[in-house]
PDB file of N, CA and C in Angstrom:
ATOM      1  N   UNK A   1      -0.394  17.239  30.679  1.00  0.00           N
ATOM      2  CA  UNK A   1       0.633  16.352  30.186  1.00  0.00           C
ATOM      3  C   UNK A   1       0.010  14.988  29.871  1.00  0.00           C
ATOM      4  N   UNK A   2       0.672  14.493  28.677  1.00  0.00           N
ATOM      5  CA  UNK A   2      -0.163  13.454  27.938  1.00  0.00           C
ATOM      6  C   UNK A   2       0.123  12.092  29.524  1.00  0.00           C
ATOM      7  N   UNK A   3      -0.232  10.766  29.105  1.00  0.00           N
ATOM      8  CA  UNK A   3       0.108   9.853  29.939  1.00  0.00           C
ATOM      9  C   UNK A   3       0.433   8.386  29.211  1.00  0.00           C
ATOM     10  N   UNK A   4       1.460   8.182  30.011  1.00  0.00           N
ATOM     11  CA  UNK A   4       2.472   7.559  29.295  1.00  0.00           C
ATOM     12  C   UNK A   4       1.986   5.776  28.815  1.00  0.00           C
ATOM     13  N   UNK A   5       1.965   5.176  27.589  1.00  0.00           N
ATOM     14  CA  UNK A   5       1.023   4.280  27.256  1.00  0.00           C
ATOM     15  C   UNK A   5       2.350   2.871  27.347  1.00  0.00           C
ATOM     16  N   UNK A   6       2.268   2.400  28.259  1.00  0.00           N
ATOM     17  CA  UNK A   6       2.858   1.574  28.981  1.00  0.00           C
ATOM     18  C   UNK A   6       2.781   0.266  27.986  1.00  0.00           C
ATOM     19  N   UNK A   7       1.803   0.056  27.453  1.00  0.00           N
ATOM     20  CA  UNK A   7       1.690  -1.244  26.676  1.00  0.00           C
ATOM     21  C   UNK A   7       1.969  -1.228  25.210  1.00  0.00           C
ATOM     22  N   UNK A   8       2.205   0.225  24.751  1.00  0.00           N
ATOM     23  CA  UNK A   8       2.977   0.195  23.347  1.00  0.00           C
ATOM     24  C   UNK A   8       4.287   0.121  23.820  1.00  0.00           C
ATOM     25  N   UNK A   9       5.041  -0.133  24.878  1.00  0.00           N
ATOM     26  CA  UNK A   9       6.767   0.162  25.318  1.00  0.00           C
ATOM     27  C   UNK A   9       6.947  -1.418  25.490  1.00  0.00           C
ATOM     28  N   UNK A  10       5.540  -1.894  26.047  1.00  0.00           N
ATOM     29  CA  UNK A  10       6.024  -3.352  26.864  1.00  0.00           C
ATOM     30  C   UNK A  10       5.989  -4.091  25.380  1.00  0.00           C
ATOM     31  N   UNK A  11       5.272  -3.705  24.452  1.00  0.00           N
ATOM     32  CA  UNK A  11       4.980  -4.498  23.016  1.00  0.00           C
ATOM     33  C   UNK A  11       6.029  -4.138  21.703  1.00  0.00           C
ATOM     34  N   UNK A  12       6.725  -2.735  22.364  1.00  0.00           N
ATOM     35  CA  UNK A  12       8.250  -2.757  21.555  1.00  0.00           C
ATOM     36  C   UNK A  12       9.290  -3.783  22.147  1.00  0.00           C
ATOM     37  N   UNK A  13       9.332  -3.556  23.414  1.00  0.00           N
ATOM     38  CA  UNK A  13       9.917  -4.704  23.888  1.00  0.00           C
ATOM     39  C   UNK A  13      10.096  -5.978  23.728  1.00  0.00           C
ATOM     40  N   UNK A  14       8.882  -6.390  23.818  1.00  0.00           N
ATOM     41  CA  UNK A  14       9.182  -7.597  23.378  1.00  0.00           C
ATOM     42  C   UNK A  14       9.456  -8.067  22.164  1.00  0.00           C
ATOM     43  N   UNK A  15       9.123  -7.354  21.049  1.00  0.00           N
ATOM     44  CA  UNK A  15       8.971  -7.181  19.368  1.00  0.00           C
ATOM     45  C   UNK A  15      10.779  -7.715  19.289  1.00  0.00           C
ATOM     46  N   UNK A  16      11.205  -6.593  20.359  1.00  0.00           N
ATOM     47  CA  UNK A  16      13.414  -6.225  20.275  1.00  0.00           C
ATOM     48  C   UNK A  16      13.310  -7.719  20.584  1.00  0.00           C
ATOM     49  N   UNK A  17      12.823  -8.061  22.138  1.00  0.00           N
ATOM     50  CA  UNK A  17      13.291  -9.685  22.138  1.00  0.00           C
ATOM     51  C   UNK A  17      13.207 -10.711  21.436  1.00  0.00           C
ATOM     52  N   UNK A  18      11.854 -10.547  20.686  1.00  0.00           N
ATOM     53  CA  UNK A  18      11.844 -11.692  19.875  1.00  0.00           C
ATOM     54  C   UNK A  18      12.703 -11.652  18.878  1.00  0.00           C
ATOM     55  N   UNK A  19      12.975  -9.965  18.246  1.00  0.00           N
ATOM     56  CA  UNK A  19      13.759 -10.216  16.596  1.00  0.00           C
ATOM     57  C   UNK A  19      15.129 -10.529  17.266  1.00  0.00           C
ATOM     58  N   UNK A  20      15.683 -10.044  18.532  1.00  0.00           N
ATOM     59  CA  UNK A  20      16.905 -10.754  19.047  1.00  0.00           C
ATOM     60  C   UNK A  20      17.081 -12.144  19.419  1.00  0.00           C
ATOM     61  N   UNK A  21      16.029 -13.542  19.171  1.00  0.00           N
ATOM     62  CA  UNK A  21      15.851 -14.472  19.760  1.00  0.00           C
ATOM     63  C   UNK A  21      16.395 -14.847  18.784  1.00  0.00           C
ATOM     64  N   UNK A  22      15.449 -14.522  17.146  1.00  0.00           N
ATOM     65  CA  UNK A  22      15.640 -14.895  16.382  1.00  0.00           C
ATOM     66  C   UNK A  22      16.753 -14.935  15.250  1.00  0.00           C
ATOM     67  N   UNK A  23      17.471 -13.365  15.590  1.00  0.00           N
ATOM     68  CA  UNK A  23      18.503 -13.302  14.848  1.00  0.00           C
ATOM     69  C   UNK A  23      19.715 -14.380  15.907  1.00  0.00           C
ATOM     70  N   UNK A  24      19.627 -14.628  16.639  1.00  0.00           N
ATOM     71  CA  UNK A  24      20.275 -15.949  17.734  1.00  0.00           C
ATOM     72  C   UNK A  24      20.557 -17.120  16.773  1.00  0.00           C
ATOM     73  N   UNK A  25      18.990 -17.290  16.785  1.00  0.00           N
ATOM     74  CA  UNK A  25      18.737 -18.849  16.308  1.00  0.00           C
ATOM     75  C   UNK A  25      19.218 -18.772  14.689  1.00  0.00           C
ATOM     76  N   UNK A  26      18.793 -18.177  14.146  1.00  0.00           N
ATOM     77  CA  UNK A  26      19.415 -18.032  12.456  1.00  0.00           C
ATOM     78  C   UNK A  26      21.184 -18.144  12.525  1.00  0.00           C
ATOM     79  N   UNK A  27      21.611 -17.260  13.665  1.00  0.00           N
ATOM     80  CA  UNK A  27      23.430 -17.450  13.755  1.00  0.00           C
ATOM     81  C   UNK A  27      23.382 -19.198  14.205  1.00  0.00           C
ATOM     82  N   UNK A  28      23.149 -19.418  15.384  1.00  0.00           N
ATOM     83  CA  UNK A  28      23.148 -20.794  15.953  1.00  0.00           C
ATOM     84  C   UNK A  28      22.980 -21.852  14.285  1.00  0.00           C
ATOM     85  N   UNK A  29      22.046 -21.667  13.577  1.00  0.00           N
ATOM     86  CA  UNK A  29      21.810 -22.852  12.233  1.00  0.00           C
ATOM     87  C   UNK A  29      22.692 -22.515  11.729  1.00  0.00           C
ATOM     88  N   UNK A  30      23.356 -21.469  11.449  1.00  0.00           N
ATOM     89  CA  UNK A  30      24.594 -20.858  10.164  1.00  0.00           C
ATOM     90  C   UNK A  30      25.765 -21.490  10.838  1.00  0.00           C
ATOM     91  N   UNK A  31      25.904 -22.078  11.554  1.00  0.00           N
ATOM     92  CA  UNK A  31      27.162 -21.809  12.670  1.00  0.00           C
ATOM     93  C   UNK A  31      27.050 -23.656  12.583  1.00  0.00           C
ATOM     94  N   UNK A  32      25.870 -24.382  13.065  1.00  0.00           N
ATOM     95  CA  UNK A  32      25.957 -25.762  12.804  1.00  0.00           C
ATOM     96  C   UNK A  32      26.336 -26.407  11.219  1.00  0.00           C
ATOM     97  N   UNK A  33      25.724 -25.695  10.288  1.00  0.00           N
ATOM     98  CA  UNK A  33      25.981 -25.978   8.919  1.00  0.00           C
ATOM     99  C   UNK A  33      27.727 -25.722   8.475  1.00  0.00           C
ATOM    100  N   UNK A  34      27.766 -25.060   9.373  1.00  0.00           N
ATOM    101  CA  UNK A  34      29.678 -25.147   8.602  1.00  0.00           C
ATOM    102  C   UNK A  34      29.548 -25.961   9.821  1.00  0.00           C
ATOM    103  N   UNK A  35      29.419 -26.878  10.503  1.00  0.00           N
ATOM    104  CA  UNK A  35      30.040 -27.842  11.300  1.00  0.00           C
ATOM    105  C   UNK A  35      30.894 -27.096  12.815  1.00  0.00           C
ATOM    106  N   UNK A  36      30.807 -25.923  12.854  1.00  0.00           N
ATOM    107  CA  UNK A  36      31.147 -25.302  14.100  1.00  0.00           C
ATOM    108  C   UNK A  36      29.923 -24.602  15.163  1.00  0.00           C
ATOM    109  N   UNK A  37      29.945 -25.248  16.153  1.00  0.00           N
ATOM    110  CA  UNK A  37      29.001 -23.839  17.214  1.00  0.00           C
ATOM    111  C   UNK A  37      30.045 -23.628  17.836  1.00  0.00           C
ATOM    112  N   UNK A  38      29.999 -22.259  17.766  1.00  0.00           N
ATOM    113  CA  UNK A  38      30.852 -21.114  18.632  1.00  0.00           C
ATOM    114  C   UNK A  38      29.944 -20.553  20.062  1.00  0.00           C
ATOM    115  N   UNK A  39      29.328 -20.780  21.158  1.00  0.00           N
ATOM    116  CA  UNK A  39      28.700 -20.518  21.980  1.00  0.00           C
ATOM    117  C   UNK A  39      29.223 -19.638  23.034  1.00  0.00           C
ATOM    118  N   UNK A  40      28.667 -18.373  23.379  1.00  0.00           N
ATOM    119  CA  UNK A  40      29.663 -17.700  24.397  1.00  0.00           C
ATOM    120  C   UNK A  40      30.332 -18.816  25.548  1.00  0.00           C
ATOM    121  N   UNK A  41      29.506 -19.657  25.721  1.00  0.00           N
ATOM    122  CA  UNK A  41      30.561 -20.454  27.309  1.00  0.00           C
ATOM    123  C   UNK A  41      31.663 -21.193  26.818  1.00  0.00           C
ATOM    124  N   UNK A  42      31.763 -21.279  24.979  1.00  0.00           N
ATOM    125  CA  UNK A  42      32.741 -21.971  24.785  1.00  0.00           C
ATOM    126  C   UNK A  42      33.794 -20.705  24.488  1.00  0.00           C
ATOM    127  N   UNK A  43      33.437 -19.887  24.330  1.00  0.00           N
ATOM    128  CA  UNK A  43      35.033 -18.656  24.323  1.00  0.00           C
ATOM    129  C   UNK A  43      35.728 -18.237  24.694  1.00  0.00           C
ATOM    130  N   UNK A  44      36.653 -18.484  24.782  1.00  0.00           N
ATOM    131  CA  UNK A  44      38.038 -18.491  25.556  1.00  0.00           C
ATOM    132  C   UNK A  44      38.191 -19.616  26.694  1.00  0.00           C
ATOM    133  N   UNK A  45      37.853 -20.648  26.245  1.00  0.00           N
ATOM    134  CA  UNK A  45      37.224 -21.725  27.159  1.00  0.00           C
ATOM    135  C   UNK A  45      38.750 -22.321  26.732  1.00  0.00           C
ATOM    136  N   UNK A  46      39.381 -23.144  27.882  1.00  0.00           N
ATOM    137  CA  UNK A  46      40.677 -24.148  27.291  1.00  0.00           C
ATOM    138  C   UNK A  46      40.156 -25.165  27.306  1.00  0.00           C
ATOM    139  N   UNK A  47      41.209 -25.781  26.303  1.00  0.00           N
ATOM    140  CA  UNK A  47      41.064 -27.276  25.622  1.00  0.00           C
ATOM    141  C   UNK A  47      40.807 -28.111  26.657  1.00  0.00           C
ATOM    142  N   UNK A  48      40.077 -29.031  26.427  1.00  0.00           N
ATOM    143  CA  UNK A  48      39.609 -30.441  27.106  1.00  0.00           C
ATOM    144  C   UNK A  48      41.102 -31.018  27.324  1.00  0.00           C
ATOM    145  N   UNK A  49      41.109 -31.907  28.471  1.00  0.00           N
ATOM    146  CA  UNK A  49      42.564 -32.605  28.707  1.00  0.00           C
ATOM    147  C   UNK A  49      41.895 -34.006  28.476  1.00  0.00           C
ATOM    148  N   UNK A  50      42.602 -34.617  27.508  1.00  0.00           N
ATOM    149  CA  UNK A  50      42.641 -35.976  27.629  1.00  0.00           C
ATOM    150  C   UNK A  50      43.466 -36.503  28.702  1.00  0.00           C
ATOM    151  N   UNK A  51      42.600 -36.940  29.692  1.00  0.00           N
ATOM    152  CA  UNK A  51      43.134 -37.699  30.892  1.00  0.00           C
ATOM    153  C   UNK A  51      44.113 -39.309  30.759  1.00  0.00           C
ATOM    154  N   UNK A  52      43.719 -39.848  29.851  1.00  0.00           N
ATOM    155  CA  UNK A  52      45.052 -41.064  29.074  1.00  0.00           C
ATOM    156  C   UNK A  52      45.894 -40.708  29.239  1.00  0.00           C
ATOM    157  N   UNK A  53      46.242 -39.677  28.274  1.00  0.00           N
ATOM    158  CA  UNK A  53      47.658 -39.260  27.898  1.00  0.00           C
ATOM    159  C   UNK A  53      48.522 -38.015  28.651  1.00  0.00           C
ATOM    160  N   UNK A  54      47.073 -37.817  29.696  1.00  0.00           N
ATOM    161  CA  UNK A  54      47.615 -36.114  30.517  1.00  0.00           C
ATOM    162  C   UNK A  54      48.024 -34.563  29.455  1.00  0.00           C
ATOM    163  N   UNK A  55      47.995 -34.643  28.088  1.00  0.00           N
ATOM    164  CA  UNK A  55      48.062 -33.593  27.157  1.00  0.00           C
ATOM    165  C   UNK A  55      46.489 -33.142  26.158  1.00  0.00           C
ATOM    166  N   UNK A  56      46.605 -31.975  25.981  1.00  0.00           N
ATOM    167  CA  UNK A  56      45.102 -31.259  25.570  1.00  0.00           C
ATOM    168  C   UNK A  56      44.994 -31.721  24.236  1.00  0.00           C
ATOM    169  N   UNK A  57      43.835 -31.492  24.424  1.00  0.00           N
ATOM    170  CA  UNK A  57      43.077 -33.030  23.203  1.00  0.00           C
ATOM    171  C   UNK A  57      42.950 -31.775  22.143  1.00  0.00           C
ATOM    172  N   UNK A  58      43.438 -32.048  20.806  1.00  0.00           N
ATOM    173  CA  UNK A  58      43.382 -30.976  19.701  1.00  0.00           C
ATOM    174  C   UNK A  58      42.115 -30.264  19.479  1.00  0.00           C
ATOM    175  N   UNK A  59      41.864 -29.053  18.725  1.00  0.00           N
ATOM    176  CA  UNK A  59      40.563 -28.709  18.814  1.00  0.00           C
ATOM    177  C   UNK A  59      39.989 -28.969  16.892  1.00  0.00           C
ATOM    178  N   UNK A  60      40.742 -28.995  16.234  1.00  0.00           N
ATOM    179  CA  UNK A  60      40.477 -29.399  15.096  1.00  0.00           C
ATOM    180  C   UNK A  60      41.675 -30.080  14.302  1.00  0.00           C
ATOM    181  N   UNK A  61      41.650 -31.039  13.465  1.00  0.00           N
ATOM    182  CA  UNK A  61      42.578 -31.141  12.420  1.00  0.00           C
ATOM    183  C   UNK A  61      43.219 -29.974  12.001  1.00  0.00           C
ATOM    184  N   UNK A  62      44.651 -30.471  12.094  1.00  0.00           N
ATOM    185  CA  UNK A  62      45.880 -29.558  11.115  1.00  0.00           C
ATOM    186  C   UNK A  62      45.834 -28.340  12.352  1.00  0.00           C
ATOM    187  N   UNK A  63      45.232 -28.174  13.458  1.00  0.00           N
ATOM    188  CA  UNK A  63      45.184 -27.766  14.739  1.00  0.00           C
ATOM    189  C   UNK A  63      46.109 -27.855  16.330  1.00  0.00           C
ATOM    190  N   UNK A  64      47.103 -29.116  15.554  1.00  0.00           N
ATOM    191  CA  UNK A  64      47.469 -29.745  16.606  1.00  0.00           C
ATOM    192  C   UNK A  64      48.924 -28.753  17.037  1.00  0.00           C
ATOM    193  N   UNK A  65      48.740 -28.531  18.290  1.00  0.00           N
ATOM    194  CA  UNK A  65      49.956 -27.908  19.063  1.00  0.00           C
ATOM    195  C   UNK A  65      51.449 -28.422  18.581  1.00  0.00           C
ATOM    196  N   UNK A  66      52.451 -27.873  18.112  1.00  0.00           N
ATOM    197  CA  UNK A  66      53.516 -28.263  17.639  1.00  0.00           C
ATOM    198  C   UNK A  66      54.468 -28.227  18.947  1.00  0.00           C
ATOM    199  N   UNK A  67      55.819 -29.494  18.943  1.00  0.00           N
ATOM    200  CA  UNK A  67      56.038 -29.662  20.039  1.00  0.00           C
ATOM    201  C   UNK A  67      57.342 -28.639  20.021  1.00  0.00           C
ATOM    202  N   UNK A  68      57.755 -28.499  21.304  1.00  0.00           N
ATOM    203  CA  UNK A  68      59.377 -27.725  21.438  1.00  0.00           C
ATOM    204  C   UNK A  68      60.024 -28.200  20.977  1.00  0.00           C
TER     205      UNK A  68
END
C-alpha cells in the first residue's frame, strides 16, 4: 500500500486558505466601495442607542423607524 504524501494535502490546504482569504478581502473592498461593510459581528446586531435621546439611532437615511 502506497504511503500517504502528507505535504501535497498540507499544500492543498493551504492553497483553499489562501484563495478563501482572498476571495474575503475582494468581498470586504466591494462592500467598502458601495459605502457599506456588512461584517458577520455586525448581523443581526441591534441598532446603537443614542443615549441623549434614549431611542435607536437610525441605520441609514430614509431608514428611520416610523412612529405609532
Amino acid at each position: 500500500m502506497a504511503k500517504p504524501n502528507y505535504s501535497f494535502q498540507k499544500r492543498q490546504k493551504e492553497l483553499a486558505k489562501k484563495q478563501k482569504k482572498e476571495e474575503k478581502r475582494l468581498k470586504k473592498v466591494g462592500a467598502k466601495e458601495d459605502g457599506e461593510v456588512n461584517t458577520d459581528e455586525n448581523a443581526g446586531a441591534t441598532p446603537e442607542v443614542n443615549s441623549s435621546e434614549g431611542q435607536a439611532a437610525p441605520q441609514a437615511p430614509g431608514d428611520e423607524p416610523k412612529a405609532p
